[in-house]
PDB file of N, CA and C in Angstrom:
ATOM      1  N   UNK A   1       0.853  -1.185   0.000  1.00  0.00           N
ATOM      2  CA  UNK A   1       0.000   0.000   0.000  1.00  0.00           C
ATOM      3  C   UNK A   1       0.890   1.237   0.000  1.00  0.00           C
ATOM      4  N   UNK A   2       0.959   1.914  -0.907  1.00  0.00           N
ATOM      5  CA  UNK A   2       1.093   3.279  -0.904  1.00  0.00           C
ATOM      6  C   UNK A   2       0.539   4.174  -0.060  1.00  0.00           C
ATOM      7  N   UNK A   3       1.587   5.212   0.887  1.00  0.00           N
ATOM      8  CA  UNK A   3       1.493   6.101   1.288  1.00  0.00           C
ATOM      9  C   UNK A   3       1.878   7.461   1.220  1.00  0.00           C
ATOM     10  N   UNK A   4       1.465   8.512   1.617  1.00  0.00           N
ATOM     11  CA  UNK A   4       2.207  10.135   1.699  1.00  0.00           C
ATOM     12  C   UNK A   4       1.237  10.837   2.438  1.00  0.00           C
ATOM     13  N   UNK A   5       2.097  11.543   3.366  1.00  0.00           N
ATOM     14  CA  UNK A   5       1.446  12.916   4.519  1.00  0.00           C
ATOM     15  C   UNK A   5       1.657  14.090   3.715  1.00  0.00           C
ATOM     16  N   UNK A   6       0.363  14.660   3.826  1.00  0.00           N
ATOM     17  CA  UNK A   6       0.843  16.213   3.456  1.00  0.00           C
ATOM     18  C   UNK A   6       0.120  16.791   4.394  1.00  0.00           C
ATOM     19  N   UNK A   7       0.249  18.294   4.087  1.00  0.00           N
ATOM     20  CA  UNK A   7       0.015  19.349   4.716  1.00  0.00           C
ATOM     21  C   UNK A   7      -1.603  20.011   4.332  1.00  0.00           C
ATOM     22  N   UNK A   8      -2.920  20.002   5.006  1.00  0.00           N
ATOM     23  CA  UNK A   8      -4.087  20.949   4.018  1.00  0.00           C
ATOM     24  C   UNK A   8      -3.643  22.207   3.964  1.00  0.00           C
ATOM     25  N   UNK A   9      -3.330  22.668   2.850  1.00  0.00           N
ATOM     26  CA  UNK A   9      -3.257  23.955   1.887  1.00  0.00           C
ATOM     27  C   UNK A   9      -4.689  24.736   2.227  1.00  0.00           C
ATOM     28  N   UNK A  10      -5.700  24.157   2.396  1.00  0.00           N
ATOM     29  CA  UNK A  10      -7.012  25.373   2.025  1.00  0.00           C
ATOM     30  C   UNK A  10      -7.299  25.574   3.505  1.00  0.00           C
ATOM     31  N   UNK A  11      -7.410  27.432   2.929  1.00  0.00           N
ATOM     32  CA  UNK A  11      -7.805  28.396   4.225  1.00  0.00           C
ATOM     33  C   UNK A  11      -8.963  27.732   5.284  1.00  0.00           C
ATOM     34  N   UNK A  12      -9.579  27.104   4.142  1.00  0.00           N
ATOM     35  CA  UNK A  12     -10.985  26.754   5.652  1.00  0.00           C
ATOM     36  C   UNK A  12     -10.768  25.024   6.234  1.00  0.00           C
ATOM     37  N   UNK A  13      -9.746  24.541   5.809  1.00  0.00           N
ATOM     38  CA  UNK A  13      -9.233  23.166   5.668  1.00  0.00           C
ATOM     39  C   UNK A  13     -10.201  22.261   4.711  1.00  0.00           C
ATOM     40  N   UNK A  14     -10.549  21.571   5.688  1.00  0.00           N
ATOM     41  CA  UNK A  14     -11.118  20.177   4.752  1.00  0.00           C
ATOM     42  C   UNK A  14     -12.780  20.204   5.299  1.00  0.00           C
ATOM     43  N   UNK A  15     -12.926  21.388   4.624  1.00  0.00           N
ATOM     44  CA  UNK A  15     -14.613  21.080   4.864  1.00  0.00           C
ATOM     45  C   UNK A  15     -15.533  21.313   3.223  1.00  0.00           C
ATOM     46  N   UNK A  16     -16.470  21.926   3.693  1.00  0.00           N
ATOM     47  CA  UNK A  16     -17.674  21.083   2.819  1.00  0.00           C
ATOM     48  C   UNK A  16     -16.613  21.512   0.797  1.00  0.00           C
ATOM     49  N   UNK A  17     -16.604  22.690   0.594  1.00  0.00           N
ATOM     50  CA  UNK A  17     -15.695  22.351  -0.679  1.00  0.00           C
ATOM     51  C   UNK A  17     -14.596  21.656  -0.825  1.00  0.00           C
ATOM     52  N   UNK A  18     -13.681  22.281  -0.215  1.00  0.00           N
ATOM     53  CA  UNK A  18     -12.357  21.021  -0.623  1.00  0.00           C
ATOM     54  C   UNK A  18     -12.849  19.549  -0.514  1.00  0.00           C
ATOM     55  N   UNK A  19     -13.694  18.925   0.589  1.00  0.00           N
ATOM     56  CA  UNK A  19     -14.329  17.860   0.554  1.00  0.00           C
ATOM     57  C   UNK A  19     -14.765  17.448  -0.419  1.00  0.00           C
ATOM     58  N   UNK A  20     -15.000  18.043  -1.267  1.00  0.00           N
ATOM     59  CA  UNK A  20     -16.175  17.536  -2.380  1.00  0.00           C
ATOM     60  C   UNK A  20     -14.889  17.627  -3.534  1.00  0.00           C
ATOM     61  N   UNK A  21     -14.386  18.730  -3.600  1.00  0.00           N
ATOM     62  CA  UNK A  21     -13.361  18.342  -4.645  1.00  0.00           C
ATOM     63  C   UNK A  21     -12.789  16.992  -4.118  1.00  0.00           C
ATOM     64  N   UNK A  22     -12.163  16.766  -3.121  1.00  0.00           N
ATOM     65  CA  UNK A  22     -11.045  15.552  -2.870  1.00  0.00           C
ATOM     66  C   UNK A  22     -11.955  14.109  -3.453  1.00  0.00           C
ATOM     67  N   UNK A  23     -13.182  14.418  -2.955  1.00  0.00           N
ATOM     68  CA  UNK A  23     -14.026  13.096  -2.721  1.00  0.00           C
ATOM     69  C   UNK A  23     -14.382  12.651  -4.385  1.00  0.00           C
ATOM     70  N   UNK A  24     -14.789  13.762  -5.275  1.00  0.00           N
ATOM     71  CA  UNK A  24     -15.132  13.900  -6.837  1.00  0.00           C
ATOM     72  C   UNK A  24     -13.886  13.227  -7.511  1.00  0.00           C
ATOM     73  N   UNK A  25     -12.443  13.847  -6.834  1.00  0.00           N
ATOM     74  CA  UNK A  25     -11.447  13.028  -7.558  1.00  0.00           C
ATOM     75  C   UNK A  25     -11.131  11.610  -6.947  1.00  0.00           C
ATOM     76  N   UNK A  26     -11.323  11.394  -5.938  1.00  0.00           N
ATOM     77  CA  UNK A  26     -11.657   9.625  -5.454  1.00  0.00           C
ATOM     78  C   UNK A  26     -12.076   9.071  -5.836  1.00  0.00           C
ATOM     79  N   UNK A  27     -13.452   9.576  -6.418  1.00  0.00           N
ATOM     80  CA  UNK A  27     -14.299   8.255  -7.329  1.00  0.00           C
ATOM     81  C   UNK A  27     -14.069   8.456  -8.803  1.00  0.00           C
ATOM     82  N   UNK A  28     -13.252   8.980  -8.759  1.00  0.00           N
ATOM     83  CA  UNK A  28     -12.661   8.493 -10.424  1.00  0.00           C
ATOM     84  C   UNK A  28     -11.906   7.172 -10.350  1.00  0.00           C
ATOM     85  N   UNK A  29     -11.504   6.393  -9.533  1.00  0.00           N
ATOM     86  CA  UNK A  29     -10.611   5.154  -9.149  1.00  0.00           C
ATOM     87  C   UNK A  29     -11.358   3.987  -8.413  1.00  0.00           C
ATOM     88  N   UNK A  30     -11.111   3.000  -9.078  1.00  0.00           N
ATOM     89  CA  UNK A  30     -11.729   2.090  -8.943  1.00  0.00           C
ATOM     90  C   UNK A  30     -11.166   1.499  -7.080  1.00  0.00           C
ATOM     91  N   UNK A  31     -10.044   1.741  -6.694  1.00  0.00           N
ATOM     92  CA  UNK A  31      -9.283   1.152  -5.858  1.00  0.00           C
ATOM     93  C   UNK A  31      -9.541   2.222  -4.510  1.00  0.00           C
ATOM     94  N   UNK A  32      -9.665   1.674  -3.108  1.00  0.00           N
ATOM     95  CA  UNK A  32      -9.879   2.758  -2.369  1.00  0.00           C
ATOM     96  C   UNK A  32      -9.016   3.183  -1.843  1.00  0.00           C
ATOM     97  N   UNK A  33      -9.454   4.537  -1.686  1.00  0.00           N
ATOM     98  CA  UNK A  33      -8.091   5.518  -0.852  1.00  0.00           C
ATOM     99  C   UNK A  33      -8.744   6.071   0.206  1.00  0.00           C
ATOM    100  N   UNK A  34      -7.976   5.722   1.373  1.00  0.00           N
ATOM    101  CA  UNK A  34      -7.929   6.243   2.724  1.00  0.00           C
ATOM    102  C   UNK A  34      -7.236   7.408   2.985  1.00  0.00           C
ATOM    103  N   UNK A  35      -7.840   8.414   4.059  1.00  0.00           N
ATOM    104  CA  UNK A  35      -7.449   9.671   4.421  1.00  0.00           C
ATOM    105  C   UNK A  35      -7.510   9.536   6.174  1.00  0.00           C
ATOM    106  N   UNK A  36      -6.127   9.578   6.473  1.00  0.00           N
ATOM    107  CA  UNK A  36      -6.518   9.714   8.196  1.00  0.00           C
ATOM    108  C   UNK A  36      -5.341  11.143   8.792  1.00  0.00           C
ATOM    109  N   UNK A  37      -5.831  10.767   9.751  1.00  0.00           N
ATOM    110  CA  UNK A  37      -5.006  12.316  10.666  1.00  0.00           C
ATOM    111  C   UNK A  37      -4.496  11.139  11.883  1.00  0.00           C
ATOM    112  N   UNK A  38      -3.609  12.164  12.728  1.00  0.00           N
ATOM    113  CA  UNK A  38      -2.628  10.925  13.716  1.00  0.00           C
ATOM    114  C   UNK A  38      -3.845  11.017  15.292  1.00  0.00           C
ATOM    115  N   UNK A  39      -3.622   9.411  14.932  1.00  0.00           N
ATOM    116  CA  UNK A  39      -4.999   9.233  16.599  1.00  0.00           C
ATOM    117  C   UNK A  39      -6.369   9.116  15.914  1.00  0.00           C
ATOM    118  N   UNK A  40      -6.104   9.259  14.540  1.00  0.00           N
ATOM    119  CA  UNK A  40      -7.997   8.889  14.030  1.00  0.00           C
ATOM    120  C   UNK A  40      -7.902   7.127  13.041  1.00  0.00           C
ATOM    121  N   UNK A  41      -8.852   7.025  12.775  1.00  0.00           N
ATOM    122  CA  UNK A  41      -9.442   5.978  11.706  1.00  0.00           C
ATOM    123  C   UNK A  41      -9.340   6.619  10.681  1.00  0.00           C
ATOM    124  N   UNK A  42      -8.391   6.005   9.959  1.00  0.00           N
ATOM    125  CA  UNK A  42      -8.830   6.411   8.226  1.00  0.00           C
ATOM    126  C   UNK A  42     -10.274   6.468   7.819  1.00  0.00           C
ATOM    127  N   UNK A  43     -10.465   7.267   7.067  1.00  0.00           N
ATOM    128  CA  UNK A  43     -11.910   7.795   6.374  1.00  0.00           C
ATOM    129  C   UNK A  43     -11.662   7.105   4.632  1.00  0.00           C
ATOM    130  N   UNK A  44     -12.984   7.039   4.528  1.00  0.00           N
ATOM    131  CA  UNK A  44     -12.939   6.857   2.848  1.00  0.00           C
ATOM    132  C   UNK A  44     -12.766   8.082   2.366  1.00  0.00           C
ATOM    133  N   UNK A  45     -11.848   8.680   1.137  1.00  0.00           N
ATOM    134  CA  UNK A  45     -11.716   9.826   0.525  1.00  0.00           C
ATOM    135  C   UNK A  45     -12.600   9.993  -0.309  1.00  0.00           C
ATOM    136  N   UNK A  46     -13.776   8.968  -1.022  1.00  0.00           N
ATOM    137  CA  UNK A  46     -14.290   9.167  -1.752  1.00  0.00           C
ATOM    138  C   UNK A  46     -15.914   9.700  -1.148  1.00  0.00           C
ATOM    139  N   UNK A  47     -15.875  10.107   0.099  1.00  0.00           N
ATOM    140  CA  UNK A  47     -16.991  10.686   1.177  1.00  0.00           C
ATOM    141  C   UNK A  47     -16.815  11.838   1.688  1.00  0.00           C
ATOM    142  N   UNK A  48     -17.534  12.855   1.207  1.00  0.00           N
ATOM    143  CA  UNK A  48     -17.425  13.948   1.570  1.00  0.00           C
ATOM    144  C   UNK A  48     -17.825  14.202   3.145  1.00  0.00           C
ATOM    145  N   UNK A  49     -19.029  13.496   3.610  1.00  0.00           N
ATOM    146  CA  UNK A  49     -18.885  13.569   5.143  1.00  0.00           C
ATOM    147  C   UNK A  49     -18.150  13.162   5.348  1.00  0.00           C
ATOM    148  N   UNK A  50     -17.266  12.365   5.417  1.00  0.00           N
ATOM    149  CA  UNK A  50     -16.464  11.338   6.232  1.00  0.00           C
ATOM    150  C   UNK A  50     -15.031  12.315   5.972  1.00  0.00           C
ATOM    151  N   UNK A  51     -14.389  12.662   4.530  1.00  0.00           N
ATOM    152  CA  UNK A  51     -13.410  14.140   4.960  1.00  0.00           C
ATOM    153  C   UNK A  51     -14.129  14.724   5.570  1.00  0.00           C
ATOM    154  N   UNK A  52     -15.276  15.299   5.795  1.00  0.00           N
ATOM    155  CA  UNK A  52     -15.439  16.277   7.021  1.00  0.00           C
ATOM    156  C   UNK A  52     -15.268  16.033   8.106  1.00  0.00           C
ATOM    157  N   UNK A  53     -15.525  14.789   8.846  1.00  0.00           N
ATOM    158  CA  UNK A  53     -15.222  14.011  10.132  1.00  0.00           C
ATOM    159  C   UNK A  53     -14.174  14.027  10.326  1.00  0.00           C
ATOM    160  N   UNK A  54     -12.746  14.295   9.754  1.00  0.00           N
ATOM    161  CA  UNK A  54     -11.606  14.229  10.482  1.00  0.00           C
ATOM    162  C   UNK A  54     -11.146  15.549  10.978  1.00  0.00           C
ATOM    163  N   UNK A  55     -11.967  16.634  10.912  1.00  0.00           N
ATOM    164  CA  UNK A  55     -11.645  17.750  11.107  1.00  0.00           C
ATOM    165  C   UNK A  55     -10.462  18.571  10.919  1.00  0.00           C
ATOM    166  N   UNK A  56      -9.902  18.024   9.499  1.00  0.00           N
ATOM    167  CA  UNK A  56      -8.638  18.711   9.122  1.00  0.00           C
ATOM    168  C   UNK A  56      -8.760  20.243   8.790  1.00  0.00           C
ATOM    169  N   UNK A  57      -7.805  20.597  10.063  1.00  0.00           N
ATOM    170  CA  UNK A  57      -7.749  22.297   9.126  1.00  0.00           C
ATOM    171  C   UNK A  57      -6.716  23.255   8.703  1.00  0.00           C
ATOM    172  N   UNK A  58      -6.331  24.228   8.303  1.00  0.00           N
ATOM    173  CA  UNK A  58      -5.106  24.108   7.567  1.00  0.00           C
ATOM    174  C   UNK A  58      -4.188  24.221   8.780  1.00  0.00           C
ATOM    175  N   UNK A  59      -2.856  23.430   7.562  1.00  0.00           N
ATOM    176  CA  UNK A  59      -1.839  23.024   8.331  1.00  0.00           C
ATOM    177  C   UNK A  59      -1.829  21.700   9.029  1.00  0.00           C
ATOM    178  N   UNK A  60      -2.825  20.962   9.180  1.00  0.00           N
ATOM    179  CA  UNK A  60      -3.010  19.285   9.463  1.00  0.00           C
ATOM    180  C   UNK A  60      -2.185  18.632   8.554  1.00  0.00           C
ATOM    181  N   UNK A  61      -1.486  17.647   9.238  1.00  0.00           N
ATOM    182  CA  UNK A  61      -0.881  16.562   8.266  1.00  0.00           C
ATOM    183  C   UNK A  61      -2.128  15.458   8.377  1.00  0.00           C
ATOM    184  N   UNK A  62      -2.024  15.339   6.856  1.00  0.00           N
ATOM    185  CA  UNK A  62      -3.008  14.287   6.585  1.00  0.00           C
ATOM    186  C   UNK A  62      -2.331  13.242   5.852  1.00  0.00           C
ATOM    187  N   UNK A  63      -2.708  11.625   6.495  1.00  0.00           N
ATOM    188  CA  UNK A  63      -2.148  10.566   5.708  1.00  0.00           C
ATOM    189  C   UNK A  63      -3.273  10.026   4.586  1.00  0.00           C
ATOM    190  N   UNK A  64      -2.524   9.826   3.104  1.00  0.00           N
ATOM    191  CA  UNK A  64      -3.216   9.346   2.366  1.00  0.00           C
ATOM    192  C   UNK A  64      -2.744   8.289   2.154  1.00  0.00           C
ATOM    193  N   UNK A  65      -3.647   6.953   1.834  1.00  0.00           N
ATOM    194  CA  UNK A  65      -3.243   5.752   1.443  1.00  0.00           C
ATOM    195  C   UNK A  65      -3.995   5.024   0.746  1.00  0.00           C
ATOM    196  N   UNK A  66      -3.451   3.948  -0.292  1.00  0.00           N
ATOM    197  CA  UNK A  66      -3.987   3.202  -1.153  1.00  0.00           C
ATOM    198  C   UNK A  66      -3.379   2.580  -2.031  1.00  0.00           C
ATOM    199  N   UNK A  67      -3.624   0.945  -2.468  1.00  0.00           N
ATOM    200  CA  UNK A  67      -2.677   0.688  -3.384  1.00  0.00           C
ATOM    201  C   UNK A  67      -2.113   0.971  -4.766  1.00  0.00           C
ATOM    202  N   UNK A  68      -3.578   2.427  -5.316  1.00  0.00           N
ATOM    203  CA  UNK A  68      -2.772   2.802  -6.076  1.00  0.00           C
ATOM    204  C   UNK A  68      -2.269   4.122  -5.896  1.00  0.00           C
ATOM    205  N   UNK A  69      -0.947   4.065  -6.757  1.00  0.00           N
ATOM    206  CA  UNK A  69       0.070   4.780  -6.422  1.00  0.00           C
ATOM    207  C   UNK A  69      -0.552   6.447  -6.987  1.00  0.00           C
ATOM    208  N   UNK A  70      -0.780   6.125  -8.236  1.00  0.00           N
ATOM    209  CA  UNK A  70      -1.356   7.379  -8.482  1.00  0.00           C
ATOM    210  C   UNK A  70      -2.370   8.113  -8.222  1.00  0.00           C
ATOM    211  N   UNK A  71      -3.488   7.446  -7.474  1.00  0.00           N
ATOM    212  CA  UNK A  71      -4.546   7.447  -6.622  1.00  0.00           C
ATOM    213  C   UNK A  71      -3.731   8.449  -5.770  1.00  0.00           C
ATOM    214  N   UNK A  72      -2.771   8.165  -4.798  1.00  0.00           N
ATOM    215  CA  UNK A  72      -2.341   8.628  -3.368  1.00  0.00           C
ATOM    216  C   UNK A  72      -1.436  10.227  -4.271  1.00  0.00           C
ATOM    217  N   UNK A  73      -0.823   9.982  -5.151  1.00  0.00           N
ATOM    218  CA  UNK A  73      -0.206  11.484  -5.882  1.00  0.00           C
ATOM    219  C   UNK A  73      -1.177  12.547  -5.922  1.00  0.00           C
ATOM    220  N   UNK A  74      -2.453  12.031  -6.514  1.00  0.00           N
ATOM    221  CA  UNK A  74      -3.534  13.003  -6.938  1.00  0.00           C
ATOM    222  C   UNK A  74      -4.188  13.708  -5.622  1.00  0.00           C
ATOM    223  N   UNK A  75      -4.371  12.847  -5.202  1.00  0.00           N
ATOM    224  CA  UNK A  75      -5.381  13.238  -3.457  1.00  0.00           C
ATOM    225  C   UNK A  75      -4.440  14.062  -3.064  1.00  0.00           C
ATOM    226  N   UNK A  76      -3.022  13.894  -2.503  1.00  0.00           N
ATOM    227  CA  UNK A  76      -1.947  14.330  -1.482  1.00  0.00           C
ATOM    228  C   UNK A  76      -2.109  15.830  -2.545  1.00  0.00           C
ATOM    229  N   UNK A  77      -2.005  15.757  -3.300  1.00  0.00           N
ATOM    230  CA  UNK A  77      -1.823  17.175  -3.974  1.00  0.00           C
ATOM    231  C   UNK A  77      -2.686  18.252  -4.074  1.00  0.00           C
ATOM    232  N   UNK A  78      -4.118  17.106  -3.975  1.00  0.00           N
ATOM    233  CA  UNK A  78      -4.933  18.356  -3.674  1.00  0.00           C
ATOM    234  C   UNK A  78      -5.437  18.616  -2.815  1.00  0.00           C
ATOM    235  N   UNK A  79      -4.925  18.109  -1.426  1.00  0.00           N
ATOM    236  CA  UNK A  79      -4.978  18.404   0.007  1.00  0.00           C
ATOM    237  C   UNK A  79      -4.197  19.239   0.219  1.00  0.00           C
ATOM    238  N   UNK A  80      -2.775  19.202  -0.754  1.00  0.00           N
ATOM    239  CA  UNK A  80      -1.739  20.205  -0.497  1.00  0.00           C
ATOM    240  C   UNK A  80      -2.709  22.061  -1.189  1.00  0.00           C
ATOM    241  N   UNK A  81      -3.073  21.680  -1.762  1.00  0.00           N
ATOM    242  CA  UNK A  81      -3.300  22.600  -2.537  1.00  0.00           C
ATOM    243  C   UNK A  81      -4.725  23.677  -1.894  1.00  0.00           C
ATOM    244  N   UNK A  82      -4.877  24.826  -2.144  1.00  0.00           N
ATOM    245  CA  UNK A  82      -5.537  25.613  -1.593  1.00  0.00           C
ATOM    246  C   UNK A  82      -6.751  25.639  -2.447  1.00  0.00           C
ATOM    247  N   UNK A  83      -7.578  24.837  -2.204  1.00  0.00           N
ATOM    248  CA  UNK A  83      -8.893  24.332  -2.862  1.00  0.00           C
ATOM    249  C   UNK A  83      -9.869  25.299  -2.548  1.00  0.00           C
ATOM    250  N   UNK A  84      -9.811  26.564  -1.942  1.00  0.00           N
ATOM    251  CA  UNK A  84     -11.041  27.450  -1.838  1.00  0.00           C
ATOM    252  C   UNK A  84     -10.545  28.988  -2.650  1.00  0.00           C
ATOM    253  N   UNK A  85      -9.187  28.616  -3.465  1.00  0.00           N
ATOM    254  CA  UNK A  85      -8.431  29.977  -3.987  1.00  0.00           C
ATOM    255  C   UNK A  85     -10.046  30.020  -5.205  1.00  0.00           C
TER     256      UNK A  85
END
Protein backbone atom coordinates (compact mmCIF):
# COMPACT_ATOMS: atom_id res chain seq x y z
CA UNK A 1 0.00 0.00 0.00
CA UNK A 2 1.09 3.28 -0.90
CA UNK A 3 1.49 6.10 1.29
CA UNK A 4 2.21 10.13 1.70
CA UNK A 5 1.45 12.92 4.52
CA UNK A 6 0.84 16.21 3.46
CA UNK A 7 0.02 19.35 4.72
CA UNK A 8 -4.09 20.95 4.02
CA UNK A 9 -3.26 23.96 1.89
CA UNK A 10 -7.01 25.37 2.03
CA UNK A 11 -7.81 28.40 4.22
CA UNK A 12 -10.99 26.75 5.65
CA UNK A 13 -9.23 23.17 5.67
CA UNK A 14 -11.12 20.18 4.75
CA UNK A 15 -14.61 21.08 4.86
CA UNK A 16 -17.67 21.08 2.82
CA UNK A 17 -15.70 22.35 -0.68
CA UNK A 18 -12.36 21.02 -0.62
CA UNK A 19 -14.33 17.86 0.55
CA UNK A 20 -16.17 17.54 -2.38
CA UNK A 21 -13.36 18.34 -4.65
CA UNK A 22 -11.05 15.55 -2.87
CA UNK A 23 -14.03 13.10 -2.72
CA UNK A 24 -15.13 13.90 -6.84
CA UNK A 25 -11.45 13.03 -7.56
CA UNK A 26 -11.66 9.62 -5.45
CA UNK A 27 -14.30 8.25 -7.33
CA UNK A 28 -12.66 8.49 -10.42
CA UNK A 29 -10.61 5.15 -9.15
CA UNK A 30 -11.73 2.09 -8.94
CA UNK A 31 -9.28 1.15 -5.86
CA UNK A 32 -9.88 2.76 -2.37
CA UNK A 33 -8.09 5.52 -0.85
CA UNK A 34 -7.93 6.24 2.72
CA UNK A 35 -7.45 9.67 4.42
CA UNK A 36 -6.52 9.71 8.20
CA UNK A 37 -5.01 12.32 10.67
CA UNK A 38 -2.63 10.93 13.72
CA UNK A 39 -5.00 9.23 16.60
CA UNK A 40 -8.00 8.89 14.03
CA UNK A 41 -9.44 5.98 11.71
CA UNK A 42 -8.83 6.41 8.23
CA UNK A 43 -11.91 7.80 6.37
CA UNK A 44 -12.94 6.86 2.85
CA UNK A 45 -11.72 9.83 0.53
CA UNK A 46 -14.29 9.17 -1.75
CA UNK A 47 -16.99 10.69 1.18
CA UNK A 48 -17.43 13.95 1.57
CA UNK A 49 -18.89 13.57 5.14
CA UNK A 50 -16.46 11.34 6.23
CA UNK A 51 -13.41 14.14 4.96
CA UNK A 52 -15.44 16.28 7.02
CA UNK A 53 -15.22 14.01 10.13
CA UNK A 54 -11.61 14.23 10.48
CA UNK A 55 -11.64 17.75 11.11
CA UNK A 56 -8.64 18.71 9.12
CA UNK A 57 -7.75 22.30 9.13
CA UNK A 58 -5.11 24.11 7.57
CA UNK A 59 -1.84 23.02 8.33
CA UNK A 60 -3.01 19.28 9.46
CA UNK A 61 -0.88 16.56 8.27
CA UNK A 62 -3.01 14.29 6.58
CA UNK A 63 -2.15 10.57 5.71
CA UNK A 64 -3.22 9.35 2.37
CA UNK A 65 -3.24 5.75 1.44
CA UNK A 66 -3.99 3.20 -1.15
CA UNK A 67 -2.68 0.69 -3.38
CA UNK A 68 -2.77 2.80 -6.08
CA UNK A 69 0.07 4.78 -6.42
CA UNK A 70 -1.36 7.38 -8.48
CA UNK A 71 -4.55 7.45 -6.62
CA UNK A 72 -2.34 8.63 -3.37
CA UNK A 73 -0.21 11.48 -5.88
CA UNK A 74 -3.53 13.00 -6.94
CA UNK A 75 -5.38 13.24 -3.46
CA UNK A 76 -1.95 14.33 -1.48
CA UNK A 77 -1.82 17.17 -3.97
CA UNK A 78 -4.93 18.36 -3.67
CA UNK A 79 -4.98 18.40 0.01
CA UNK A 80 -1.74 20.20 -0.50
CA UNK A 81 -3.30 22.60 -2.54
CA UNK A 82 -5.54 25.61 -1.59
CA UNK A 83 -8.89 24.33 -2.86
CA UNK A 84 -11.04 27.45 -1.84
CA UNK A 85 -8.43 29.98 -3.99
Amino acid sequence: MSKKTVVVGSQVGLHARPASVIAEAAGEYDDEILLSVAGEEPVDASSVMLIMTLGAEKGTSVTVESDNDEAVEKIAALIESDLDA
